[in-house]
PDB file of N, CA and C in Angstrom:
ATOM      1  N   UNK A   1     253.631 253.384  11.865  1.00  0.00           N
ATOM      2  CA  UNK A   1     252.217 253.387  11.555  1.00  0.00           C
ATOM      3  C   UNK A   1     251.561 252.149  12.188  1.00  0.00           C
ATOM      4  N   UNK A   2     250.366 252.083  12.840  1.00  0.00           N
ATOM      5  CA  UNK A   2     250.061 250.888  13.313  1.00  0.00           C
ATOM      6  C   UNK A   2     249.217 250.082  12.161  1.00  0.00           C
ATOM      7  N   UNK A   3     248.685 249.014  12.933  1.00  0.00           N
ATOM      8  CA  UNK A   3     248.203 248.172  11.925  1.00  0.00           C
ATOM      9  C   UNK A   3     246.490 248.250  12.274  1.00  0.00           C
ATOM     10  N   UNK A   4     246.220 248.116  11.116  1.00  0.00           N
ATOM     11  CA  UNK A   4     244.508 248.693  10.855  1.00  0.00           C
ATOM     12  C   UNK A   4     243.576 247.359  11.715  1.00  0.00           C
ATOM     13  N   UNK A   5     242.980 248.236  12.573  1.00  0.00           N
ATOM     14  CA  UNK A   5     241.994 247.023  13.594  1.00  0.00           C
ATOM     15  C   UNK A   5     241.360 245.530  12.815  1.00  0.00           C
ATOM     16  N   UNK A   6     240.628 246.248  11.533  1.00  0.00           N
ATOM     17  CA  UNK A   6     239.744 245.210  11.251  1.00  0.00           C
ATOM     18  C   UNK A   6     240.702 244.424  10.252  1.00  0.00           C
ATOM     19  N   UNK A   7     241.704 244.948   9.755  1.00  0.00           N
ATOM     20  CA  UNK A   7     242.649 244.093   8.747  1.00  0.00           C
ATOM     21  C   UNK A   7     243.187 242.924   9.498  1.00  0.00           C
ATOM     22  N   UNK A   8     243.700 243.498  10.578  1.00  0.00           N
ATOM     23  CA  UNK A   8     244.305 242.676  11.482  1.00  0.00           C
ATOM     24  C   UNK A   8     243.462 241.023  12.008  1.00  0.00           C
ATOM     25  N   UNK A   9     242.036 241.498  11.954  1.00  0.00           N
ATOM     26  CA  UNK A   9     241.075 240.690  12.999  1.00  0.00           C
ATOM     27  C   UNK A   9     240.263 240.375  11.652  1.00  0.00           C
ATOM     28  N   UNK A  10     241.039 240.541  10.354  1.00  0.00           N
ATOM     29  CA  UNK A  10     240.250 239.915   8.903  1.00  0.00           C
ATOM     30  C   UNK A  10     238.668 240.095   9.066  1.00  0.00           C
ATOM     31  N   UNK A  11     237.805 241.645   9.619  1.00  0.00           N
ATOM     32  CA  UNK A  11     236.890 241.594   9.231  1.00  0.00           C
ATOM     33  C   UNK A  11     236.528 242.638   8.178  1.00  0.00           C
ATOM     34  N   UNK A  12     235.386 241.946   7.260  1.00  0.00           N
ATOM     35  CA  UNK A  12     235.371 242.807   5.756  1.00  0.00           C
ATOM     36  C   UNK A  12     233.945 243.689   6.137  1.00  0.00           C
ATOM     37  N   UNK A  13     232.761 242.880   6.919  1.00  0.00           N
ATOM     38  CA  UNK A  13     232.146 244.506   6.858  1.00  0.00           C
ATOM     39  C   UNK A  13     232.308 244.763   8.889  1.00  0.00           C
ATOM     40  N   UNK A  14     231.681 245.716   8.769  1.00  0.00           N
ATOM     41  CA  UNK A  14     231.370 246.462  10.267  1.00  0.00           C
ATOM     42  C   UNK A  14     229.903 246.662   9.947  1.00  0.00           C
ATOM     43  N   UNK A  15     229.363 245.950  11.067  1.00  0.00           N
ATOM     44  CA  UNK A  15     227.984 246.027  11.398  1.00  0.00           C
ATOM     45  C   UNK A  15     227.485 246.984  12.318  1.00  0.00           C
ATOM     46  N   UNK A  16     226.584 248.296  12.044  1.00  0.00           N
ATOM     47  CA  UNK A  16     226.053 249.107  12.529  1.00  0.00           C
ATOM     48  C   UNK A  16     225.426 248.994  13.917  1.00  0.00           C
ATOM     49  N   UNK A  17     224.768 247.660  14.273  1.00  0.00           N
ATOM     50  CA  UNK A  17     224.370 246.673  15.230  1.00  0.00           C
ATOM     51  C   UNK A  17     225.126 246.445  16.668  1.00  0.00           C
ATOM     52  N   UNK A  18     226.691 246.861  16.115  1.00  0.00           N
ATOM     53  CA  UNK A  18     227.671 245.971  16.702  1.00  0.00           C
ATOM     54  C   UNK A  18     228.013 247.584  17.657  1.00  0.00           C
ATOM     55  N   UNK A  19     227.590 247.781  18.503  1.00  0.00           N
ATOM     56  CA  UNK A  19     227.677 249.943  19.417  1.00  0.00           C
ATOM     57  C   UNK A  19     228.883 249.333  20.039  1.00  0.00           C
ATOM     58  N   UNK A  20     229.193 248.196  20.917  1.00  0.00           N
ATOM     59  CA  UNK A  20     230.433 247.984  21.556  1.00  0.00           C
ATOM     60  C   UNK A  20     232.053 248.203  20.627  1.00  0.00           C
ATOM     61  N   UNK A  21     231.679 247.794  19.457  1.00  0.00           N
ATOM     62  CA  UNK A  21     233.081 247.961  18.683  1.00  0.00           C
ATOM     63  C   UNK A  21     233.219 249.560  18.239  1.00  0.00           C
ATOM     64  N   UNK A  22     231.808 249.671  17.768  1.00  0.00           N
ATOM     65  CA  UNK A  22     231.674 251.143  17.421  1.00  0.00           C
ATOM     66  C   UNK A  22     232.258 252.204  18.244  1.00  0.00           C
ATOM     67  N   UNK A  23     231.890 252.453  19.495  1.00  0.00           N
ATOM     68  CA  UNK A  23     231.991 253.332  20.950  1.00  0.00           C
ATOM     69  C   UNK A  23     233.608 253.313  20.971  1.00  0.00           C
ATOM     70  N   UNK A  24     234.526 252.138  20.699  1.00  0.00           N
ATOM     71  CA  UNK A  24     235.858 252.259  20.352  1.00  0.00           C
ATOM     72  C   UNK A  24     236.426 253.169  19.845  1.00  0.00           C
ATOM     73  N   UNK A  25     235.984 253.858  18.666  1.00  0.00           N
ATOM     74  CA  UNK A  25     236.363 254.464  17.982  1.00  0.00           C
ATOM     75  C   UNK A  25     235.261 255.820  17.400  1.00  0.00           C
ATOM     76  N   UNK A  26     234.609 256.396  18.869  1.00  0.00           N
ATOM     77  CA  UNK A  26     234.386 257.705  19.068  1.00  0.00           C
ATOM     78  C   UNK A  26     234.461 258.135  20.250  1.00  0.00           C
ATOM     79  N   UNK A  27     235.734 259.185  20.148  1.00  0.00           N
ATOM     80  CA  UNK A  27     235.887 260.265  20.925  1.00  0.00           C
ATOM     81  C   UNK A  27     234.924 260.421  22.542  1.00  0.00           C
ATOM     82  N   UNK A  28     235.158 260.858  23.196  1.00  0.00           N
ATOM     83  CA  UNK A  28     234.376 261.716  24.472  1.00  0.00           C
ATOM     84  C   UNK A  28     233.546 262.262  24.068  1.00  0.00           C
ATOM     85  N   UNK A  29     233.761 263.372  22.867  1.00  0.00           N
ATOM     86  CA  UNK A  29     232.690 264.528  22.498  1.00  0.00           C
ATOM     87  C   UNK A  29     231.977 263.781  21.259  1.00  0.00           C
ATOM     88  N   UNK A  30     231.873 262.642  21.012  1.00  0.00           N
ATOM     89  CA  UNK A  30     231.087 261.887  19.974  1.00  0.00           C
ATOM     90  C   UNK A  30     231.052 262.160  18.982  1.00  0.00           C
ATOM     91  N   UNK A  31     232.730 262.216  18.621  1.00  0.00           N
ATOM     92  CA  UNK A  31     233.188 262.619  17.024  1.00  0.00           C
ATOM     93  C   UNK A  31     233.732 261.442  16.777  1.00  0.00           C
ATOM     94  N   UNK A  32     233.825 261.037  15.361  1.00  0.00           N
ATOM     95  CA  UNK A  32     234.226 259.935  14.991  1.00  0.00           C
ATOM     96  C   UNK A  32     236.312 259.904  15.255  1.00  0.00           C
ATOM     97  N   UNK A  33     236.814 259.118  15.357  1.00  0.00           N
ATOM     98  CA  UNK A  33     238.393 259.513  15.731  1.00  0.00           C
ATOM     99  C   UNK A  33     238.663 259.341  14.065  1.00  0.00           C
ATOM    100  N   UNK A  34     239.978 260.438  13.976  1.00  0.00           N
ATOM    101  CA  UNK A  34     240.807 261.008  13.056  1.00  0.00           C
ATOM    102  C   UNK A  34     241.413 259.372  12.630  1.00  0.00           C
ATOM    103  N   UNK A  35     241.719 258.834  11.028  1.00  0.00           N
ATOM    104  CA  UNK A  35     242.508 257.862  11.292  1.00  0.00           C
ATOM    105  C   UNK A  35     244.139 257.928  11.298  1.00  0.00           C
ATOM    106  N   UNK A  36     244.139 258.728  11.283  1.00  0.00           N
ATOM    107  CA  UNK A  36     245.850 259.118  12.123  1.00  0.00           C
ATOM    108  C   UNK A  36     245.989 258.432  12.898  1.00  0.00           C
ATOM    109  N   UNK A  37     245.460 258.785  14.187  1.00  0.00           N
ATOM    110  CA  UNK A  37     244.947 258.482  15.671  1.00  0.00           C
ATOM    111  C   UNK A  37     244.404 256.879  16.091  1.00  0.00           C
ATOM    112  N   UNK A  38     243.211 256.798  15.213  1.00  0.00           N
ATOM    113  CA  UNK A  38     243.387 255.057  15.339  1.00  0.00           C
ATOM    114  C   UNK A  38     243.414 254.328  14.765  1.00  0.00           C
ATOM    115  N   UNK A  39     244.381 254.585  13.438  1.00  0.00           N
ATOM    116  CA  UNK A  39     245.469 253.294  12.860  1.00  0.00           C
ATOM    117  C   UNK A  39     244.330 252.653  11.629  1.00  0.00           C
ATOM    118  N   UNK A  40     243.487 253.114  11.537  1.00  0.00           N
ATOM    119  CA  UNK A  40     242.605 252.314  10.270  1.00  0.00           C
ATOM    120  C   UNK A  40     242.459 252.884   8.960  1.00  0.00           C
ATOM    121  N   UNK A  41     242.561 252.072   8.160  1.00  0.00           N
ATOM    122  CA  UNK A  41     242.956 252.124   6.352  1.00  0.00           C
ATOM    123  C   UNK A  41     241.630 252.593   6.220  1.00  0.00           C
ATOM    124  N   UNK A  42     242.186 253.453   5.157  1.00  0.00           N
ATOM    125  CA  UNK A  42     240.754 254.224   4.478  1.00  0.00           C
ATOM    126  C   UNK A  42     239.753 253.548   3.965  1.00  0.00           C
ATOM    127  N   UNK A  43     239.903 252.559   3.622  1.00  0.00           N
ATOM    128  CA  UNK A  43     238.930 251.621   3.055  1.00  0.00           C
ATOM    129  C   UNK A  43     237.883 251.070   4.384  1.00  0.00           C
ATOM    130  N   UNK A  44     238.642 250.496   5.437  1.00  0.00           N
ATOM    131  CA  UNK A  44     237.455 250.559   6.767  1.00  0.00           C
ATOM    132  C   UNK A  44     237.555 252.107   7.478  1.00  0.00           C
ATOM    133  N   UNK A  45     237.881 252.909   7.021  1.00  0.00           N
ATOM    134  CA  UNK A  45     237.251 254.268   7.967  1.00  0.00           C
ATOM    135  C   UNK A  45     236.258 254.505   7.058  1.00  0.00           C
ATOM    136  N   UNK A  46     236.141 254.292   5.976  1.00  0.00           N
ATOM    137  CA  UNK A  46     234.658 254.673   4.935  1.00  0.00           C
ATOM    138  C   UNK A  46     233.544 253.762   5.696  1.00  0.00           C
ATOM    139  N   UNK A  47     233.898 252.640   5.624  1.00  0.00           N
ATOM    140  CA  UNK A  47     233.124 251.716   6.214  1.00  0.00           C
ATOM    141  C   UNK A  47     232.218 251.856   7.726  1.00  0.00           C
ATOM    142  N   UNK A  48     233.638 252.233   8.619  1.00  0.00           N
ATOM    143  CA  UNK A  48     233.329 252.443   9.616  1.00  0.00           C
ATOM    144  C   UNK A  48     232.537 254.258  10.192  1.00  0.00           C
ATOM    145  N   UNK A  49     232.580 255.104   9.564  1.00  0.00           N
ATOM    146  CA  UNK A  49     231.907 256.099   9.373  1.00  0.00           C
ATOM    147  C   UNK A  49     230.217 255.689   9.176  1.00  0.00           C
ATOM    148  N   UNK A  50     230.494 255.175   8.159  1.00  0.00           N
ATOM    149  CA  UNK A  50     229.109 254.920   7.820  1.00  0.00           C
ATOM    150  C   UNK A  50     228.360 253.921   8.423  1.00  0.00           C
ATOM    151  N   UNK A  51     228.746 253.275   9.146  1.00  0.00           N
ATOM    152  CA  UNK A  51     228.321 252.669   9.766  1.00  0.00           C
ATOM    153  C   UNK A  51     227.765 253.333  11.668  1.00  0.00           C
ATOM    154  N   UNK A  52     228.744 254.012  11.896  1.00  0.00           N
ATOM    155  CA  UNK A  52     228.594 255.099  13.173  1.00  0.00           C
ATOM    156  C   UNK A  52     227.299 256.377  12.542  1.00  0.00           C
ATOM    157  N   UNK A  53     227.241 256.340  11.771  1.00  0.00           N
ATOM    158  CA  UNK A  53     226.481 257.175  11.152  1.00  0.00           C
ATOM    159  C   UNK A  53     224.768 256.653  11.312  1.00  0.00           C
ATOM    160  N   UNK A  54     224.787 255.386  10.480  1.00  0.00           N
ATOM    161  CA  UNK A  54     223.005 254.700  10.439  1.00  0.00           C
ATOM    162  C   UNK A  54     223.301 254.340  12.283  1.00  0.00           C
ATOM    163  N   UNK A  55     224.502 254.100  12.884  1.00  0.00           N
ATOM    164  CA  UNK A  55     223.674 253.472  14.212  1.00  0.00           C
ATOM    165  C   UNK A  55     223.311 254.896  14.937  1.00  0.00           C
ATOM    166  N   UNK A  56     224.194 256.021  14.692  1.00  0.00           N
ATOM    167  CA  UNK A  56     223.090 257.250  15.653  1.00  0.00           C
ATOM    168  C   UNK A  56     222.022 257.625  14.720  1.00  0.00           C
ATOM    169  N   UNK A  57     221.986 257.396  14.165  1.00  0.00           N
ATOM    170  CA  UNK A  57     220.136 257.515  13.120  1.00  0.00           C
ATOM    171  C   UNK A  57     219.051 256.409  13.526  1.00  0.00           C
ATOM    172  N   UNK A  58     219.203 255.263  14.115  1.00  0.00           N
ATOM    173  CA  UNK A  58     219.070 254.212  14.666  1.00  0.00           C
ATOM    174  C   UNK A  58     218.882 254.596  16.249  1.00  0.00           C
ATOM    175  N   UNK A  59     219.450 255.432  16.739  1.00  0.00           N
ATOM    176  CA  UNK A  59     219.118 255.871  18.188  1.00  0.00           C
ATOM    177  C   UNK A  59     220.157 254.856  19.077  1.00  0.00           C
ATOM    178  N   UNK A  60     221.169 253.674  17.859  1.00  0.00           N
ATOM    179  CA  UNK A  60     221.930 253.065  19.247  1.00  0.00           C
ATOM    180  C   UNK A  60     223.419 254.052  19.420  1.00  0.00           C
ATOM    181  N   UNK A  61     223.719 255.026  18.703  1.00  0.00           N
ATOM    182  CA  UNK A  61     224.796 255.985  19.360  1.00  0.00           C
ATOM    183  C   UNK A  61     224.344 257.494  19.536  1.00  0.00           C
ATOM    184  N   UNK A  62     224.917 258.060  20.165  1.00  0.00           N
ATOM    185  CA  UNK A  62     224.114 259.201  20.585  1.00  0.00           C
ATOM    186  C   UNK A  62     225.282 260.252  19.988  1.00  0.00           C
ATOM    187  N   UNK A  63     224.244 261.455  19.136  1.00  0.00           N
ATOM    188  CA  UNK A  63     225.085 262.118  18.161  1.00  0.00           C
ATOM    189  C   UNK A  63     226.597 262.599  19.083  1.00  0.00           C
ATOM    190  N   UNK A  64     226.224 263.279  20.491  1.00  0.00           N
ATOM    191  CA  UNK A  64     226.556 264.254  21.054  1.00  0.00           C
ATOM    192  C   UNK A  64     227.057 263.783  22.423  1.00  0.00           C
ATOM    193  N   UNK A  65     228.377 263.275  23.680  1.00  0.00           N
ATOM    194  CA  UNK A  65     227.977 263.144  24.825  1.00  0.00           C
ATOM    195  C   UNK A  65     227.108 264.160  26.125  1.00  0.00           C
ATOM    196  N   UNK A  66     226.410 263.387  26.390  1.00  0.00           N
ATOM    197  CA  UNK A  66     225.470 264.298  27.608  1.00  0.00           C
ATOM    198  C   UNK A  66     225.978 264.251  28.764  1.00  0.00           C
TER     199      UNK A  66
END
C-alpha cells in the first residue's frame, strides 16, 4: 500500500486555490482518481474531493477535458 501524499508532506488542509497540486490527482477525463490508485487515506480524499469540487465551481478546474 503506498503512503498517503499529504500524510507524508504533514499537510492538514488542501487548499482549493492550490490547481497545481489539485491537477495531480485528476485523471485525463477530469475525474477525480480512485484512492486505490493514488495512495490517499480517506480522511484527505474527503478533503481533497471537496476541495476539486469548489475549485471547478470557481472556474480554476475544468469539470470535463476539452
Amino acid at each position: 500500500m503506498k503512503q498517503c501524499f499529504f500524510c507524508s508532506q504533514n499537510l492538514n488542509q488542501i487548499d482549493h486555490k492550490d490547481v497545481q497540486l489539485l491537477r495531480r490527482f485528476v485523471s485525463q477525463q477530469g475525474k477525480i482518481i480512485d484512492p486505490m490508485h493514488s495512495g490517499i487515506c480517506a480522511t484527505h480524499q474527503r478533503k481533497l474531493a471537496t476541495a476539486i469540487k469548489r475549485a471547478r465551481f470557481l472556474g480554476l478546474l475544468s469539470f470535463v477535458k476539452k
